[in-house]
Protein backbone atom coordinates (compact mmCIF):
# COMPACT_ATOMS: atom_id res chain seq x y z
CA UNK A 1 -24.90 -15.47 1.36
CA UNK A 2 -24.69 -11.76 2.26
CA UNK A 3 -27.74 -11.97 4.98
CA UNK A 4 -26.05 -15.53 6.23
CA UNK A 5 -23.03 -13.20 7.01
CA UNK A 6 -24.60 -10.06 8.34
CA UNK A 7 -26.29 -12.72 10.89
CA UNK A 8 -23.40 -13.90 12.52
CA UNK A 9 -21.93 -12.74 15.66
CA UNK A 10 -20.02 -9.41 15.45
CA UNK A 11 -17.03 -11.54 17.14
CA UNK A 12 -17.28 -14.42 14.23
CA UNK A 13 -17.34 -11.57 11.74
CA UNK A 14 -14.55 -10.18 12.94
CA UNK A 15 -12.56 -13.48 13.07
CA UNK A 16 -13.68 -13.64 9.74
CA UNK A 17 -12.49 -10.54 8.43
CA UNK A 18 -9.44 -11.14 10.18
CA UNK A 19 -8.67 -14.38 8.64
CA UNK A 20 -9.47 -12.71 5.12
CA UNK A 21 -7.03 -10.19 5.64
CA UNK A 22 -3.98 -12.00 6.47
CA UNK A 23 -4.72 -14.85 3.89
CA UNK A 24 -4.53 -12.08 1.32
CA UNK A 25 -1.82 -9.92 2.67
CA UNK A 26 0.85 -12.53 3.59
CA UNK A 27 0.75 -14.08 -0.14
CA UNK A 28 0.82 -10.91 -1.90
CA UNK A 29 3.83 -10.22 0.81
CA UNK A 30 5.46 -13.37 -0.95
CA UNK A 31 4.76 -12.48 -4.12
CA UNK A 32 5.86 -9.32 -4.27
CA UNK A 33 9.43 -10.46 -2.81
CA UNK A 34 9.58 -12.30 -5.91
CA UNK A 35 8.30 -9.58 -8.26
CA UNK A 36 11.27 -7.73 -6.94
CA UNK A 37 13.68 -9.75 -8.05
CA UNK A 38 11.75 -10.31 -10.92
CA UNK A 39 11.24 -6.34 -12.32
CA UNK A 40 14.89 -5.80 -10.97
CA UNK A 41 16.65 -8.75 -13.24
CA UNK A 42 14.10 -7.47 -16.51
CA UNK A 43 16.03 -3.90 -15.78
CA UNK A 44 19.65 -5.21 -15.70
CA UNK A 45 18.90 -7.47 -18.43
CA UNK A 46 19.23 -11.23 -16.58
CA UNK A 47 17.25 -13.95 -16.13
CA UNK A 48 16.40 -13.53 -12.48
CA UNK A 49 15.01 -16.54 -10.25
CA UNK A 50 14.51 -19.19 -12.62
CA UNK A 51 15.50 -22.77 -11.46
CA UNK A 52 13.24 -24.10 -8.89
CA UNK A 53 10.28 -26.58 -9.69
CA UNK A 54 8.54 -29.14 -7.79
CA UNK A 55 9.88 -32.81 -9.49
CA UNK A 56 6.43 -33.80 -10.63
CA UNK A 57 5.92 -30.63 -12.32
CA UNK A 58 8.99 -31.02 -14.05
CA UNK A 59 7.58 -33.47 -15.68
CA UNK A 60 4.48 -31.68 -17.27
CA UNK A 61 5.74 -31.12 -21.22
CA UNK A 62 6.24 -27.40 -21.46
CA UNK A 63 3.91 -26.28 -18.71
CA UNK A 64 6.88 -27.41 -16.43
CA UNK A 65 9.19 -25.30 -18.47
CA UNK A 66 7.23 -22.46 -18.22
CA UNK A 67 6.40 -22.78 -14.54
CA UNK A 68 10.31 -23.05 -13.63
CA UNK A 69 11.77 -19.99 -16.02
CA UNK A 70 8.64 -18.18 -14.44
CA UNK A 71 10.31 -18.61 -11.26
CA UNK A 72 6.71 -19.27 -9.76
CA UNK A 73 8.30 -22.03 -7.26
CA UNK A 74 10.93 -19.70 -5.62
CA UNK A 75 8.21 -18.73 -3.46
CA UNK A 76 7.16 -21.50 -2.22
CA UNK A 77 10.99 -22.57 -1.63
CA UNK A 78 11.32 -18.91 0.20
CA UNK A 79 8.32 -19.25 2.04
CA UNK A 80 9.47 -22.78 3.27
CA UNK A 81 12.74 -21.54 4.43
CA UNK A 82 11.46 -18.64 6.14
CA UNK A 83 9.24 -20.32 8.10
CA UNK A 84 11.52 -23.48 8.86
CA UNK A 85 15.07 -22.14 9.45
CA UNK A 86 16.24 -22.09 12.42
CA UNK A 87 15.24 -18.83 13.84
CA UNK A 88 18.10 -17.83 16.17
CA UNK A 89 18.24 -15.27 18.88
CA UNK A 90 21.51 -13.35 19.76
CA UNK A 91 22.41 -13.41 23.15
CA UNK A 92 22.79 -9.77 23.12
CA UNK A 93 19.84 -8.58 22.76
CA UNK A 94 17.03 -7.05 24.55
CA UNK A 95 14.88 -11.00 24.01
CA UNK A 96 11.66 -9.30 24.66
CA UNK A 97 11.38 -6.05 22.43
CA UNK A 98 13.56 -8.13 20.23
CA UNK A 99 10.96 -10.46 19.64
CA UNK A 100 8.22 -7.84 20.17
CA UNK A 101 9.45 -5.50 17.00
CA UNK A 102 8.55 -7.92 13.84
CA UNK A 103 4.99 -8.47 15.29
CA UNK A 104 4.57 -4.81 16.27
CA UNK A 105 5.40 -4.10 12.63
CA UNK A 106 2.71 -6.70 11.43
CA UNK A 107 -0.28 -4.95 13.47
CA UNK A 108 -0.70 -1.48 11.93
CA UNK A 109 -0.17 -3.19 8.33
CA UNK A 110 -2.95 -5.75 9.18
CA UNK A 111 -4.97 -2.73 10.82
CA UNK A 112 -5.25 -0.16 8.38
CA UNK A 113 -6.19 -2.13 5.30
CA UNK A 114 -9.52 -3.01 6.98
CA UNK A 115 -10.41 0.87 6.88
CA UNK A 116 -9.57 1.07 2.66
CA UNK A 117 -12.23 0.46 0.10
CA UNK A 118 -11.42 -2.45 -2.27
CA UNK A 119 -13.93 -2.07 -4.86
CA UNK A 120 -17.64 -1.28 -5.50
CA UNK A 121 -21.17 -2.67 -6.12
CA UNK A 122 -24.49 -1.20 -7.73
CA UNK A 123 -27.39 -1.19 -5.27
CA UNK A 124 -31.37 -1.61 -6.11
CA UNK A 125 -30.99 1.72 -6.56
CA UNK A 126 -28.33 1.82 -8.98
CA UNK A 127 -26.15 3.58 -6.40
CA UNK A 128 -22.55 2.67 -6.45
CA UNK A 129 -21.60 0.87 -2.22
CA UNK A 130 -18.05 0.92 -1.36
CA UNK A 131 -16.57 -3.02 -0.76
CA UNK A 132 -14.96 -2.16 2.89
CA UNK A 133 -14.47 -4.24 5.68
CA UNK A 134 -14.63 -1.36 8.03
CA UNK A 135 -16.52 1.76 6.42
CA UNK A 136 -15.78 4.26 9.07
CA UNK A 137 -16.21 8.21 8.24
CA UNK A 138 -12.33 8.81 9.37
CA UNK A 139 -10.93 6.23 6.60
CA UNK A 140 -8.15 8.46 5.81
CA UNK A 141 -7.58 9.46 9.12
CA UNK A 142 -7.47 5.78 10.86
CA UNK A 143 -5.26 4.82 7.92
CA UNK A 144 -2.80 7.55 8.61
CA UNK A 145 -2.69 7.14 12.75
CA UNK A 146 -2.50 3.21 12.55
CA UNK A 147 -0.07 3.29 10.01
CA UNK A 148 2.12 5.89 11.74
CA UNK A 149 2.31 3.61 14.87
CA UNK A 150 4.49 1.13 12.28
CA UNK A 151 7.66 3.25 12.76
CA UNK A 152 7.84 2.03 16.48
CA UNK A 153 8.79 -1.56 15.11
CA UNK A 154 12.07 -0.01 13.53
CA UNK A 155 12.62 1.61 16.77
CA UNK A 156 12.18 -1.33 18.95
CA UNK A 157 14.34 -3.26 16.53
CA UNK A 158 17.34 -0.77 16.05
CA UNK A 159 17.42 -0.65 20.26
CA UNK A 160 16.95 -3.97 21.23
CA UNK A 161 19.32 -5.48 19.19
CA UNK A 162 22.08 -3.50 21.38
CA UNK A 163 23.97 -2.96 18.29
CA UNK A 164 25.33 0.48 16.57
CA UNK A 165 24.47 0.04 13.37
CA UNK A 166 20.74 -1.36 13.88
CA UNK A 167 20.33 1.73 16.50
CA UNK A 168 21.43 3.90 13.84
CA UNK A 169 18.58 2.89 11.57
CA UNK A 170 16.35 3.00 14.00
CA UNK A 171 16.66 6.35 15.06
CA UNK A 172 16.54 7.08 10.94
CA UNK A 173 13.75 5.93 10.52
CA UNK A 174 12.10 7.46 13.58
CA UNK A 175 13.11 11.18 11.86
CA UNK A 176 12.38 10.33 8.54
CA UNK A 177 9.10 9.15 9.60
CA UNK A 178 8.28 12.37 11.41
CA UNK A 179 10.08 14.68 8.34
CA UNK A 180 7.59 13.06 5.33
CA UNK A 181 4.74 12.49 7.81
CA UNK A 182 3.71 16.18 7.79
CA UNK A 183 4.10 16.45 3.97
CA UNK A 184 2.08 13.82 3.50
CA UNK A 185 -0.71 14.96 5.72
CA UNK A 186 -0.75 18.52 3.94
CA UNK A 187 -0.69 16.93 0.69
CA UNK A 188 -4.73 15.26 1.22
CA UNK A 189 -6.01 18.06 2.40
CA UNK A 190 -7.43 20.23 -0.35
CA UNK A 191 -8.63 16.90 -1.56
CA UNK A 192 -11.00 16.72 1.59
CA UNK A 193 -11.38 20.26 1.24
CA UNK A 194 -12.91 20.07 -2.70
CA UNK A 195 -14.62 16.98 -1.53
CA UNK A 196 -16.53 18.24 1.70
CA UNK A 197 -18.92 20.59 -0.48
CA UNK A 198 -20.66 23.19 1.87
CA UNK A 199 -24.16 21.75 2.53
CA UNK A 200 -22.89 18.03 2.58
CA UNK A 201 -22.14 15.55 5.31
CA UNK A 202 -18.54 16.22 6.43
CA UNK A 203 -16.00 13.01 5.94
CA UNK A 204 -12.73 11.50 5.85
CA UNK A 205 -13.85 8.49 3.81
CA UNK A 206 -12.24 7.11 1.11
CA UNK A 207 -15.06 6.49 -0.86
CA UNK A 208 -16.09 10.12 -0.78
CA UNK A 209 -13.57 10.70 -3.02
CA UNK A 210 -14.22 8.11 -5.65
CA UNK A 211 -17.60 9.45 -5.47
CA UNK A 212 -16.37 12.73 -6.85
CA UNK A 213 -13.95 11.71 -9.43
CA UNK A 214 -17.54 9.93 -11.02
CA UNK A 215 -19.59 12.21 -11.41
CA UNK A 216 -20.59 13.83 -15.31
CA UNK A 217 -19.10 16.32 -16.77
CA UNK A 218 -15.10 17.48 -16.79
CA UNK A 219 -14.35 18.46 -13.35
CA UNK A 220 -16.52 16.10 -12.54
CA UNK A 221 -15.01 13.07 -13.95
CA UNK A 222 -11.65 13.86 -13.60
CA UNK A 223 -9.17 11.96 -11.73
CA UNK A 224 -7.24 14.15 -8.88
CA UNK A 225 -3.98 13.44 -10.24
CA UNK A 226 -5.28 15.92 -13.05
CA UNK A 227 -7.29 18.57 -11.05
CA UNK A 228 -4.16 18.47 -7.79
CA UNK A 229 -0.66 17.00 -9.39
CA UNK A 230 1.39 18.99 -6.96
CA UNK A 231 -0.39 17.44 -4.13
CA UNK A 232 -0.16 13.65 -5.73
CA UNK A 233 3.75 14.11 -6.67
CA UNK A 234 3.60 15.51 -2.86
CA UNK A 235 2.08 12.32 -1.58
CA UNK A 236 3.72 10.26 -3.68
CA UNK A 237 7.30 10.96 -2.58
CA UNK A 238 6.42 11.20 0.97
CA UNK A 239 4.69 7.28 0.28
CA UNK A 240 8.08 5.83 -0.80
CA UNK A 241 9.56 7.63 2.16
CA UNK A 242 6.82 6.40 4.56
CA UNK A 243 7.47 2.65 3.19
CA UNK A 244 11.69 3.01 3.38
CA UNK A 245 11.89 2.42 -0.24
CA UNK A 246 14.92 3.76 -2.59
CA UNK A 247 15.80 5.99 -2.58
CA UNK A 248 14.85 6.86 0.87
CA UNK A 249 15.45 3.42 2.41
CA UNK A 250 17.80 5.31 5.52
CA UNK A 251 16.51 2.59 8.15
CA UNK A 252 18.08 -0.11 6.43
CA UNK A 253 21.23 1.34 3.98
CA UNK A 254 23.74 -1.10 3.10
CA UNK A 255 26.31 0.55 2.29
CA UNK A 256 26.76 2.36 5.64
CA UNK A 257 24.67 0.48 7.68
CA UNK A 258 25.11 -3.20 6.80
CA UNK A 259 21.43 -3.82 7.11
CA UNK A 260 19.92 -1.34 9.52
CA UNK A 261 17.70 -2.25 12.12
CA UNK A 262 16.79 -5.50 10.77
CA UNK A 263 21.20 -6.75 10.84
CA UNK A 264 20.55 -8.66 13.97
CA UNK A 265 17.21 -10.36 12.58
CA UNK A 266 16.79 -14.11 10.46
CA UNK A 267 13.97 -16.45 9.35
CA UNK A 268 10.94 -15.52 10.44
CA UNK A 269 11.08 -12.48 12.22
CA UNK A 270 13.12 -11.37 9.26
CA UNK A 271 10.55 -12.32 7.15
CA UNK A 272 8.04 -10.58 9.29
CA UNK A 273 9.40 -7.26 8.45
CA UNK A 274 9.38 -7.62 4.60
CA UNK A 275 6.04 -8.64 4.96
CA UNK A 276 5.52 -5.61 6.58
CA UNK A 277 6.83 -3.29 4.19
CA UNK A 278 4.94 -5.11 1.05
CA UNK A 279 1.67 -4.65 3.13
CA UNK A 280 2.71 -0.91 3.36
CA UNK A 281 3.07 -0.53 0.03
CA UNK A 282 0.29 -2.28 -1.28
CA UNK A 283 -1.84 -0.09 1.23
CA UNK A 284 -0.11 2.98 0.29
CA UNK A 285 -0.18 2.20 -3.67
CA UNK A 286 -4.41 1.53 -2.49
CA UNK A 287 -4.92 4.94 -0.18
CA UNK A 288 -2.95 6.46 -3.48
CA UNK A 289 -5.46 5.01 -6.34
CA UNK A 290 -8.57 6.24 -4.45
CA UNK A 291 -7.26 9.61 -3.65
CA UNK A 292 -5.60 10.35 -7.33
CA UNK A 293 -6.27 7.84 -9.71
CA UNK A 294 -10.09 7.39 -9.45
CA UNK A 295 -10.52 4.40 -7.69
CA UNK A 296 -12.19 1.55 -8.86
CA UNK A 297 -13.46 3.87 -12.05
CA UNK A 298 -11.60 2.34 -15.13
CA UNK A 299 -10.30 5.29 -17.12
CA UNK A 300 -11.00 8.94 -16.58
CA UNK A 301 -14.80 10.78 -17.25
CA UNK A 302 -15.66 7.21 -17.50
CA UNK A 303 -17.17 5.96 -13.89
CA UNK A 304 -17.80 2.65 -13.10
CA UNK A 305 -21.94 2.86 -13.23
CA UNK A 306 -21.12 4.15 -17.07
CA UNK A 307 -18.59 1.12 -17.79
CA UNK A 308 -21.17 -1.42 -16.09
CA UNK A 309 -24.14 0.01 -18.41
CA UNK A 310 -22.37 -0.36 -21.41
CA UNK A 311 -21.03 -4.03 -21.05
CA UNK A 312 -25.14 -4.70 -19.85
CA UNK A 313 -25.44 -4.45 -23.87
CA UNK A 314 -23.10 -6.98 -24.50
CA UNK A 315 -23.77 -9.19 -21.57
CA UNK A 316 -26.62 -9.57 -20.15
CA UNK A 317 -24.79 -10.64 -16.58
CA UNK A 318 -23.19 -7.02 -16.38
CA UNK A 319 -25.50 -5.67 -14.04
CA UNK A 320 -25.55 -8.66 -11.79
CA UNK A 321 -24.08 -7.18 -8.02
CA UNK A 322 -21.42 -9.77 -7.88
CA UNK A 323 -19.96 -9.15 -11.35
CA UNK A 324 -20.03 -5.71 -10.57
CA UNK A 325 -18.10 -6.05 -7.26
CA UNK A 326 -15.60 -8.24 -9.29
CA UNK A 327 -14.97 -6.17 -12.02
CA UNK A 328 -14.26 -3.07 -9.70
CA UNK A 329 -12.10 -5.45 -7.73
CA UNK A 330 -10.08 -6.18 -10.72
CA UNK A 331 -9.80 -2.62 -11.72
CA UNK A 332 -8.75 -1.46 -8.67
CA UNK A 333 -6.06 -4.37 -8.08
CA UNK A 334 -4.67 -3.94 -11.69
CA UNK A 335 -4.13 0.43 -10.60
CA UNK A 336 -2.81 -1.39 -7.12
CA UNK A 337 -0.13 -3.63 -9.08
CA UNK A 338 0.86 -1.39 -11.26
CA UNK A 339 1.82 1.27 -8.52
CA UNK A 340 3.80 -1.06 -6.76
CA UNK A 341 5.94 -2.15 -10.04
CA UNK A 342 6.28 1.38 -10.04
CA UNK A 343 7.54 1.60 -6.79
CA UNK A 344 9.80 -1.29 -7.88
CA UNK A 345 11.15 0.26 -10.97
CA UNK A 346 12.68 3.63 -8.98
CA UNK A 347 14.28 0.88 -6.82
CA UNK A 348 16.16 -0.33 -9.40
CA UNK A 349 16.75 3.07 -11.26
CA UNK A 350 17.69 5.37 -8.94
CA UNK A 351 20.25 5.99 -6.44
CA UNK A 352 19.99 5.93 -3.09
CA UNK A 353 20.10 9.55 -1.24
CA UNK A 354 22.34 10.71 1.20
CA UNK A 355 20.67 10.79 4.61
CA UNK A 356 21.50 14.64 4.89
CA UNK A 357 19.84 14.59 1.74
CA UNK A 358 16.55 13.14 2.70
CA UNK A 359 16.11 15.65 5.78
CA UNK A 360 16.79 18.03 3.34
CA UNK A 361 14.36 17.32 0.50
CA UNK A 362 11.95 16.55 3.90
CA UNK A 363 12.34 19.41 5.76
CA UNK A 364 13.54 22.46 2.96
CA UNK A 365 11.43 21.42 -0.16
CA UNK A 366 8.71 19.14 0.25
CA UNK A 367 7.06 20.53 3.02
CA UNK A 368 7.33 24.38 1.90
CA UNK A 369 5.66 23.14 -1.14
CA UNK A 370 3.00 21.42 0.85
CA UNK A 371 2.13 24.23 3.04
CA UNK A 372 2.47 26.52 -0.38
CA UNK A 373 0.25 23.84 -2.75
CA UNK A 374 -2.42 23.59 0.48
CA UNK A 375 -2.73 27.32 0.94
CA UNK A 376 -3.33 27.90 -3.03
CA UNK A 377 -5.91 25.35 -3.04
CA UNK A 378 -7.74 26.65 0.05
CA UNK A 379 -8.09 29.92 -1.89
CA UNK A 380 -9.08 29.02 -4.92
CA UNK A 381 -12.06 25.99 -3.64
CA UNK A 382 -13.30 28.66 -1.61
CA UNK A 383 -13.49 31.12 -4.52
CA UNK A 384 -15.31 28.40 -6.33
CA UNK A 385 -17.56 27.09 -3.69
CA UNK A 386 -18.49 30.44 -3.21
């Protein structure tokens, strides 16, 4: 099936993998609008969504039950109405980069998940192969320009809608975007630094760095969120202000801003933008598991090659390529998911900042730490290298 694939056209391929990508990301997009509200009614102790069902399932003895307290058909009743309301447009606006902004926020979250490793098989070899669509030696580096380009959606939105209050959040989001950005950047780099060894091949890749939190020994085996925690809590906070999520959620602040850039938008182009963010995150929560939390490895100083080997006792279909490339799937979504309940659990527990606040922590104590954790770093890898 492989060699039937690697024979098509480049263009079909591409289709393909284009097709793949959106049938993943728009569901998990629906489904985590309904985790949300899910994780945020477990934390104030209610129900949550927990009444729509499909008649016939209804029906089904306690399977029906289940299915409707589970809330599992809210999604297909939100999906329905997003894409079948009547999708208005003001007569205020700017119609063009009105309509242009939801789509322009689509493309860079569609873009940059093709250049993020998903998982891993074993070669002849026994050599562990990234899963990527696009395995490109600047994986990091794509990621971060693609995914900056996202921020000109909330612009485009906040100034077409010829509206205070959506301009407001657009031009928030345009310095917050600029104020974590840097942070962020300085954060990865004494990761590529440990991980671009003198004497080896030079890369931004992703995989590069799952490499090196499998290999024996301590150091070796350790995850980065062990060997560099200032540089994951640095990369961390600058991800939830990256995505706009609370507490740093400036572009679209309710309580001062009604809804931000997004107030003049409905239906689908509304819709478009949550998608958008959920794709963010879930790309973030991914670029954040292969950088800190070892990738598709399943615990700490225990890679996946080692995990694989011992299950081939048990079962003899542990070594097989595509159970391999499953299992390192599933460990890699499960590290995925649970990052972005994280994300959802500070929504619900913390406050939302001040926006004087967020330039602030930006600007006067993030990025003075960042420039302080890289410079340490830089010293002490080359006193090791050495």
């Amino acid at each position: 099936m492989v060699e039937f694939y690697l024979q098509l056209n480049p263009v079909v391929q591409g289709v393909l993998k284009g097709l793949a990508v959106i049938l993943v990301i728009f569901p998990i997009g629906g489904a985590c609008s309904m985790a949300e509200r899910k994780v945020s009614a477990w934390i104030q102790g209610r129900p949550g969504p927990n009444r729509a069902i499909v008649p016939w399932v209804a029906w089904i003895p306690l399977v029906g039950t289940f299915l409707q307290r589970l809330g599992l058909f809210h999604v297909m009743a939100d999906g329905g109405k997003m894409l079948f309301k009547e999708d208005a447009l003001p007569g205020h606006v700017n119609k063009f980069y009105f309509v242009l902004a939801p789509i322009v926020a689509m493309i860079p979250a569609l873009t940059t998940v093709t250049a993020v490793p998903f998982g891993a098989y074993l070669d002849s070899a026994g050599m562990v192969v990234p899963l990527v669509l696009a395995n490109v030696d600047i994986g990091l580096l794509a990621v971060f320009a693609v995914s900056s380009l996202g921020v000109y959606s909330l612009i485009l939105a906040g100034w077409a809608s010829n509206s205070k209050y959506p301009f407001l959040g657009g031009v928030r989001a345009s310095a917050q975007l600029i104020s974590y950005e840097l942070s962020m950047t300085l954060s990865v780099i004494p990761v590529f630094l440990w991980v671009n060894a003198p004497g080896m091949e030079p890369t931004m890749g992703l995989g590069r760095v799952v490499e090196f939190q499998s290999q024996p020994g301590f150091w070796g085996g350790a995850w980065f969120l062990f060997i560099m925690p200032v540089s994951a809590f640095i990369f961390l906070t600058s991800l939830f202000a990256e995505t706009n999520r609370q507490p740093f959620d400036m572009p679209e602040s309710e309580a001062d801003l009604v809804g931000g850039f997004h107030t003049e938008y409905g239906a689908f182009k509304w819709g478009l933008f949550f998608v958008a963010e959920y794709a963010h995150m879930l790309i973030g929560s991914g670029v954040f598991t292969l950088l800190f939390l070892g990738g598709w490895n399943p615990l700490p100083w225990i890679p996946l090659a080692t995990f694989v080997g011992w299950l081939s006792s048990i079962l003899p279909i542990a070594g097989h390529p595509i159970f391999v490339g499953v299992l390192s799937i599933t460990i890699f979504l499960t590290k995925v998911l649970a990052m972005i309940f994280f994300f959802m659990w500070v929504r619900w527990t913390l406050p939302r900042f001040r926006y004087d606040q967020v330039m602030e922590i930006g600007w006067k104590k993030l990025l003075p730490l960042a420039i302080a954790n890289l410079l340490a770093y830089a010293v002490g890898i080359a006193l090791l290298q050495s």
